[in-house]
Protein backbone atom coordinates (compact mmCIF):
# COMPACT_ATOMS: atom_id res chain seq x y z
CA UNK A 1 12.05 8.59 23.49
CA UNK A 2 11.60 9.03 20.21
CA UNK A 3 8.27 10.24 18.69
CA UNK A 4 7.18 9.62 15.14
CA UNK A 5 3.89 10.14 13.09
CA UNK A 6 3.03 7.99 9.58
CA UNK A 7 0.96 9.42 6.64
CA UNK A 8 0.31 8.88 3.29
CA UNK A 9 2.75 9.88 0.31
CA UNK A 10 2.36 12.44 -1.20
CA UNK A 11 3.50 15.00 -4.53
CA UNK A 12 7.27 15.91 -3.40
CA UNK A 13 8.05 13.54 -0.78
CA UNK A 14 10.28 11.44 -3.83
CA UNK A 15 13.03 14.50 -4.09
CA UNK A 16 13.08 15.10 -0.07
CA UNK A 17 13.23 10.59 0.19
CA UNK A 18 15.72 10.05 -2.25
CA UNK A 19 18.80 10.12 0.44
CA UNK A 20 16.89 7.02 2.31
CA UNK A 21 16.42 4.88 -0.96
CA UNK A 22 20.50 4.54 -1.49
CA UNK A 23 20.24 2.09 0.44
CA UNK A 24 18.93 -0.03 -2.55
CA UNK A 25 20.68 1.79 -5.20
CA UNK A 26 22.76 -1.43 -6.12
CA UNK A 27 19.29 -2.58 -7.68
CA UNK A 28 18.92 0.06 -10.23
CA UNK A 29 20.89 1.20 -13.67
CA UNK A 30 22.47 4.62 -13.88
CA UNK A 31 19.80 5.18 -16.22
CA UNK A 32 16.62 4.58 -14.04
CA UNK A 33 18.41 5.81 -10.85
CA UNK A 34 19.33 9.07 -12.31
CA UNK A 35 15.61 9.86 -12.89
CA UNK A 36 13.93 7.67 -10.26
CA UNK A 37 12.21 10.42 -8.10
CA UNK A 38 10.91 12.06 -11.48
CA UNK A 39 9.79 8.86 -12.60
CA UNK A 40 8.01 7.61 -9.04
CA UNK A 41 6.68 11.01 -8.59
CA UNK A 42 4.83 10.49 -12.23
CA UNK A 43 3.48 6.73 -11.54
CA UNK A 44 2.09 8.30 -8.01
CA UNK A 45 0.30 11.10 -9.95
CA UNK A 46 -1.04 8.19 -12.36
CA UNK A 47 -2.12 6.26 -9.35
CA UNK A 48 -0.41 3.36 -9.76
CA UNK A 49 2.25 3.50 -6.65
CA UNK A 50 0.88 3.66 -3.02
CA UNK A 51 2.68 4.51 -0.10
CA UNK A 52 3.19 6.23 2.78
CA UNK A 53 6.19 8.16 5.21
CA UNK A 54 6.90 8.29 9.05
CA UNK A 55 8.71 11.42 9.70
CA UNK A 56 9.80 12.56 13.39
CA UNK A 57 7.60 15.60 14.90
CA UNK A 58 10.18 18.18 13.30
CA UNK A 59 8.44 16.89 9.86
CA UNK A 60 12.56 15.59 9.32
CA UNK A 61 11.08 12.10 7.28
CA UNK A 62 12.76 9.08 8.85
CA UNK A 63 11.17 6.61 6.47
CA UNK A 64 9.48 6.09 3.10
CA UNK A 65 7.65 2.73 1.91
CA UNK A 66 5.94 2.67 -1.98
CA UNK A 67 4.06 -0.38 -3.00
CA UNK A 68 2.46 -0.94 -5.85
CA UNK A 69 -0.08 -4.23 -7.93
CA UNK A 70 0.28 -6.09 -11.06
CA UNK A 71 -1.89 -8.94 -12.11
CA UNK A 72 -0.16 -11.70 -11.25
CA UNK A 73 0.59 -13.09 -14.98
CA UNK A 74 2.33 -9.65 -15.88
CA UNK A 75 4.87 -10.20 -12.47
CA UNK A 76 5.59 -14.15 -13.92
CA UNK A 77 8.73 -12.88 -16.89
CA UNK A 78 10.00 -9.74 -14.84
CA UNK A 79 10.47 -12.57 -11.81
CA UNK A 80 12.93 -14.28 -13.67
CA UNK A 81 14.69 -11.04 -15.33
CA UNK A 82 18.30 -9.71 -13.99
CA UNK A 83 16.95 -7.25 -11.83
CA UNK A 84 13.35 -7.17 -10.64
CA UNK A 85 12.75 -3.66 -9.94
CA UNK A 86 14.64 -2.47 -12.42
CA UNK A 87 12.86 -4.57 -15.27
CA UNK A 88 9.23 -3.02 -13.42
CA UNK A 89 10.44 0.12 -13.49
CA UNK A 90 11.76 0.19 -17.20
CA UNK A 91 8.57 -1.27 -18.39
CA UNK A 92 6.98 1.62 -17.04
CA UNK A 93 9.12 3.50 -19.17
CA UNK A 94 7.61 2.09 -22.31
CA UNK A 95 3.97 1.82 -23.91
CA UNK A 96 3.27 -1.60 -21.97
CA UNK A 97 3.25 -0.76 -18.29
CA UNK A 98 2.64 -3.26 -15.65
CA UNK A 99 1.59 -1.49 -12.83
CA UNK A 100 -2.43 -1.04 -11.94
CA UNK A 101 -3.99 2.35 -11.99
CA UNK A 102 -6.77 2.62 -9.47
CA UNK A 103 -9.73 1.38 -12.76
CA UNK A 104 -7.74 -1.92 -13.57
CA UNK A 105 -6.62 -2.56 -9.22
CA UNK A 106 -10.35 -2.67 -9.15
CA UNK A 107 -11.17 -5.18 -11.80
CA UNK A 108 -8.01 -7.52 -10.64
CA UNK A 109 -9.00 -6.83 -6.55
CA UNK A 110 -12.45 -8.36 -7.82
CA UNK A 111 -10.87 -11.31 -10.33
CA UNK A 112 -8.51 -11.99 -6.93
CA UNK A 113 -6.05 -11.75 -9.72
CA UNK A 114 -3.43 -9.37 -7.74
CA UNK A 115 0.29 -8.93 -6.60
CA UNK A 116 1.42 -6.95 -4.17
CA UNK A 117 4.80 -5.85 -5.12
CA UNK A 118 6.74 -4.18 -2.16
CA UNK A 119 8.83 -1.44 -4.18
CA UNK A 120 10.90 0.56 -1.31
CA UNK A 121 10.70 0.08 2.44
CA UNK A 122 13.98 2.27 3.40
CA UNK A 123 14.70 3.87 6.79
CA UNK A 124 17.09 6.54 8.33
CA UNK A 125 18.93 3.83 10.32
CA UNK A 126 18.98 -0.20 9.83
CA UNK A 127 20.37 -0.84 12.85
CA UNK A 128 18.31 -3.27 14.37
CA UNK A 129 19.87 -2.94 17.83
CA UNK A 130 18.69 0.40 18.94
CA UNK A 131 15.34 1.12 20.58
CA UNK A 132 14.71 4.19 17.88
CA UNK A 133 14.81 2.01 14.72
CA UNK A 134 12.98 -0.88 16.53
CA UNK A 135 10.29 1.65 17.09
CA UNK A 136 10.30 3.05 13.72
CA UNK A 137 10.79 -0.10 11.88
CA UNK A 138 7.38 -1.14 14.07
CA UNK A 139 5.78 1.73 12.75
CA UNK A 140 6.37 1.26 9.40
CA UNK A 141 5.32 -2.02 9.24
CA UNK A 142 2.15 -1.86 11.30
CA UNK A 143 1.00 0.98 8.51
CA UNK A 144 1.68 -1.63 5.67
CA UNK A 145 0.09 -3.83 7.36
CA UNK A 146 -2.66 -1.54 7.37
CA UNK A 147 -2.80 -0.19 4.67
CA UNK A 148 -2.81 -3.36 1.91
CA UNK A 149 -5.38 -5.50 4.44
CA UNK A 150 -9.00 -5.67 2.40
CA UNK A 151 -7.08 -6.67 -0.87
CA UNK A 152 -8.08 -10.14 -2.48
CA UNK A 153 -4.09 -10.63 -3.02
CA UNK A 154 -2.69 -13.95 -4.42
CA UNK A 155 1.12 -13.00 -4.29
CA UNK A 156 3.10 -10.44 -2.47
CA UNK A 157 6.81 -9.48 -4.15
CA UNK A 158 9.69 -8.27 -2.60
CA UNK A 159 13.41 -7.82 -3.92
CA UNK A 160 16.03 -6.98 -1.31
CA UNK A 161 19.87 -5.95 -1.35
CA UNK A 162 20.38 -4.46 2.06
CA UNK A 163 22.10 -7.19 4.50
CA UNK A 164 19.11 -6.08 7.16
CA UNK A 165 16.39 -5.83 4.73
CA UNK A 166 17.20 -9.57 3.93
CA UNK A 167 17.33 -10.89 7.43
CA UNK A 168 14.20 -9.69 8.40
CA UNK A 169 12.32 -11.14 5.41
CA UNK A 170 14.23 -14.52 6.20
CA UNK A 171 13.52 -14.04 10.00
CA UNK A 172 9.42 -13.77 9.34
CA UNK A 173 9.25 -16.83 7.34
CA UNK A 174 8.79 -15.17 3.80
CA UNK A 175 9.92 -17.98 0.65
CA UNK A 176 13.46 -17.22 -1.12
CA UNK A 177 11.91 -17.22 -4.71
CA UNK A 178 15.42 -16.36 -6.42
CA UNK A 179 18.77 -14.64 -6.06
CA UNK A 180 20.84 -13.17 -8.90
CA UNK A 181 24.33 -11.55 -8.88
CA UNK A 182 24.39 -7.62 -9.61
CA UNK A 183 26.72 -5.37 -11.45
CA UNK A 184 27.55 -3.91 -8.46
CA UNK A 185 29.26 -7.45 -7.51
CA UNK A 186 26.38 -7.58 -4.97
CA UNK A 187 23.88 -10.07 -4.59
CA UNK A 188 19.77 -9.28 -5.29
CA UNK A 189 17.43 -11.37 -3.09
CA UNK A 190 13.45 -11.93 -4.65
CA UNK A 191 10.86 -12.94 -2.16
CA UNK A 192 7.50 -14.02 -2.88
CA UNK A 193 4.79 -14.80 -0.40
CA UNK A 194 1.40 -16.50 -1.60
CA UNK A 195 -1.87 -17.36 -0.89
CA UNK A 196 -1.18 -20.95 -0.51
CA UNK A 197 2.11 -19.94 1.85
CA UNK A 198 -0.15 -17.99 4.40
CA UNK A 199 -2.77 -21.36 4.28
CA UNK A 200 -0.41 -22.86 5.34
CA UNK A 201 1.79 -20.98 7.80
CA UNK A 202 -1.25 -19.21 9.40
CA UNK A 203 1.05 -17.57 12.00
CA UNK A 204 3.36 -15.83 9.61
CA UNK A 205 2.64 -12.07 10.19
CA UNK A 206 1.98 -11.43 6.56
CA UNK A 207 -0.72 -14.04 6.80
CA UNK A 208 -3.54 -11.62 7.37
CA UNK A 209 -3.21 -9.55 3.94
CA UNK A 210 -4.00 -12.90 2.21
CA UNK A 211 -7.47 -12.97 4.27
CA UNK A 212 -10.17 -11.99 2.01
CA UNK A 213 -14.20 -11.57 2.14
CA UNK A 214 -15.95 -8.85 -0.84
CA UNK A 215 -17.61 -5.48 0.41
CA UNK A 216 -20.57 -5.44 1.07
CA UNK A 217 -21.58 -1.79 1.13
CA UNK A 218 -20.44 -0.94 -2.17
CA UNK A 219 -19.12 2.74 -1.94
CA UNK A 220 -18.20 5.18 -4.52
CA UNK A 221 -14.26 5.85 -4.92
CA UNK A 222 -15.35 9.50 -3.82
CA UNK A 223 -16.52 8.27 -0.51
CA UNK A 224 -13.51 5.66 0.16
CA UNK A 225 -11.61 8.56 -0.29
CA UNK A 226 -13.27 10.77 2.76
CA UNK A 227 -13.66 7.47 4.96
CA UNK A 228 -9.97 6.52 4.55
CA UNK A 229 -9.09 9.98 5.86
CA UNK A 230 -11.84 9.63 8.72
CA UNK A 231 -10.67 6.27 10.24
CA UNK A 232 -7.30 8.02 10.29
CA UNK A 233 -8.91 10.52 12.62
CA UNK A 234 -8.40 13.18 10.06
CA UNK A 235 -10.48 16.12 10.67
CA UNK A 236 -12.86 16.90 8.11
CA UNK A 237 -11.79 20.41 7.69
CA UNK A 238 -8.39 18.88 6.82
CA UNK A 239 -10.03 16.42 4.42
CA UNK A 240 -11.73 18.77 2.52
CA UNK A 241 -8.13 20.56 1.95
CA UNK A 242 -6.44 16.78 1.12
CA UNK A 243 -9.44 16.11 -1.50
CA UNK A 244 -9.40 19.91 -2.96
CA UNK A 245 -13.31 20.10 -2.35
CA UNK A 246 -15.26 22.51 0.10
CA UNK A 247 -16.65 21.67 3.34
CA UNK A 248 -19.92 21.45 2.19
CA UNK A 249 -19.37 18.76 -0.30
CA UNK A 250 -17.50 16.80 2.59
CA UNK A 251 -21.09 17.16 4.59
CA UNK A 252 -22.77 16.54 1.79
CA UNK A 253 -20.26 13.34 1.10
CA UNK A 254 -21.42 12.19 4.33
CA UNK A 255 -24.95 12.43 3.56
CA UNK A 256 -24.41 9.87 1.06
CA UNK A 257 -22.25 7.51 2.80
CA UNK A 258 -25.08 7.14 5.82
CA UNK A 259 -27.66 7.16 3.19
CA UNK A 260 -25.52 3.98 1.19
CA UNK A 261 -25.30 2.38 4.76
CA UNK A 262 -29.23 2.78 5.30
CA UNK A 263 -29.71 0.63 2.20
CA UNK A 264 -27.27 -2.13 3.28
CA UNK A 265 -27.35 -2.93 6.99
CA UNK A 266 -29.06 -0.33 9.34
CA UNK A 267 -27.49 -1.59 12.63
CA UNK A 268 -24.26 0.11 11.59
CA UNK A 269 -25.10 3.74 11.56
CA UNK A 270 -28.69 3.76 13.31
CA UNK A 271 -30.44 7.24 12.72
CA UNK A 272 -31.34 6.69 16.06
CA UNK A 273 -28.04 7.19 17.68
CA UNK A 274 -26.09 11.03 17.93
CA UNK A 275 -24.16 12.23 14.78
CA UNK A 276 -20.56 11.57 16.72
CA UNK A 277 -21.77 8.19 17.98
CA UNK A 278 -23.58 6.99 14.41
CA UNK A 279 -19.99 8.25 12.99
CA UNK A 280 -17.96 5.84 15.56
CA UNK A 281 -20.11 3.00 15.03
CA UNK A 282 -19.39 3.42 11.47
CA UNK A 283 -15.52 3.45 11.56
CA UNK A 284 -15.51 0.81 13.59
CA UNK A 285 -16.88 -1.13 11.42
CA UNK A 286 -14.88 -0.20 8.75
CA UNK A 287 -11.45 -0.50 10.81
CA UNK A 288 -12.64 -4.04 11.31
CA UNK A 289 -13.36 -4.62 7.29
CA UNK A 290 -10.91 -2.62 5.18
CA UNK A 291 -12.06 -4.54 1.88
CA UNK A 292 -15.19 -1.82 1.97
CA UNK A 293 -12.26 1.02 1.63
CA UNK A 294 -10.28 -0.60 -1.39
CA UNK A 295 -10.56 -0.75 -5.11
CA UNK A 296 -13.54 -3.37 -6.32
CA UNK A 297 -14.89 -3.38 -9.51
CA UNK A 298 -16.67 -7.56 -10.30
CA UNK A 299 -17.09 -7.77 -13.93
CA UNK A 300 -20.83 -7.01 -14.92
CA UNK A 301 -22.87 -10.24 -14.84
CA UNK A 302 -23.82 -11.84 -17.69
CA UNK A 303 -27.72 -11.50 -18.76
CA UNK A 304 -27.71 -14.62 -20.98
């Protein structure tokens, strides 16, 4: 049986993924292909592309997915361009980007003004038949899955090429939006899932990222960044290393985040309890409500 292990993307992953993503070269000029893992590796340093890998337990990576958000009214044009990732991906290129860093994902999370745009979900193998890509495929998805719930999305975006890539988005349910012949003498596919779609096909499994309810314990950026490594059972040794910062800050991190609790609901981190079990009760909670680990920034109110 094969064993695999997901985790977030990181600085160099792009050069070592770039064999998996042929699989949707047909999508992409000679100029943007030619300098696509330069160019991702950039937007990911910006913060606007999210993502993450499964790779086998030799570290060998077997799969990469890279999302990334656009307010909705910057996705409407590049929906009805030639080539939908292409067209994102040159814009990038230029002084208007589309794409959200993490300052403007928080303002749009909070407006509910947000599109998910599914950029690359490309494997080692698309053979649906065998029990290894099931199980990877599985993976893969359950992390996305994971990863985007919490978001107050109102469309989700995805272009496909790949034979399999297109079944499977037909097979779940997800609307046809477009499809538009390529150079290649291939055919692109657009998908587009909304709001009003998962209303009303509740069973749809991409009906749950279109759930919604605002934070209510306000943390800091800073401290979403330790708790989304803690749920993850990351040690916080480990952490410390991932966020560049000693182990002292990381305790003194958590000092903050049970103090921030304290003022907003004491039954989910009573002082009472041990440090281990006031730490479970805590990620528990937040495994239950991911919106308290993403992005939210509501405009100030007004004082008129």
């Amino acid at each position: 049986m094969d064993l695999f292990r997901h985790r977030p993307i990181r600085a160099g992953d792009f050069a070592a993924a770039q064999s998996l993503l042929t699989q949707d070269r047909e999508l992409f000029s000679t100029e943007t292909w030619s300098t696509l893992p330069q160019q991702l590796e950039s937007l990911l340093a910006k913060g606007r592309l999210h993502g993450g890998v499964v790779e086998d337990l030799a570290g060998t990576l077997c799969f990469c997915g890279v999302t990334a958000f656009a307010r909705t009214n910057a996705i409407a044009p590049i929906a009805h361009s030639a080539g939908f990732r292409e067209s994102l991906l040159r814009h990038e290129r230029t002084a208007h980007p589309l794409l959200l860093n993490q300052r403007a994902l928080a303002q749009a999370n909070a407006e509910g003004d947000l599109a998910l745009i599914h950029l690359f979900g490309c494997a080692d193998s698309m053979d649906p038949a065998t029990a290894r890509t099931a199980e990877l495929h599985r993976l893969a998805f359950e992390a996305f899955l994971n990863h985007h719930a919490g978001y107050r999305l109102a469309e989700l975006w995805q272009e496909a090429v790949h034979p399999t890539a297109i079944l499977f988005l037909q097979s779940m349910g997800v609307p046809a939006f477009r499809r538009y012949p390529l150079p290649s003498g291939a055919e692109g596919h657009l998908f587009c899932f909304t709001r009003a779609d998962a209303a009303t096909r509740p069973g749809n499994p991409l009906a749950p990222l279109m759930k919604f309810q605002p934070p209510r314990l306000g943390f800091t950026r800073a401290q979403q960044r330790l708790l989304a490594f803690a749920i993850h059972d990351v040690p916080d040794r480990l952490a410390a290393t991932q966020l560049a910062v000693t182990e002292a800050a990381i305790k003194k991190r958590w000092r903050s985040i049970y103090d921030r609790v304290e003022q907003i609901d004491t039954r989910l981190a009573p002082v009472t309890c041990s440090g281990p079990e006031r730490r479970r009760m805590l990620l528990l909670y937040l495994r239950q409500h991911p919106e308290e680990l993403r992005p939210y920034a509501p405009a100030a109110a007004s004082t008129c």
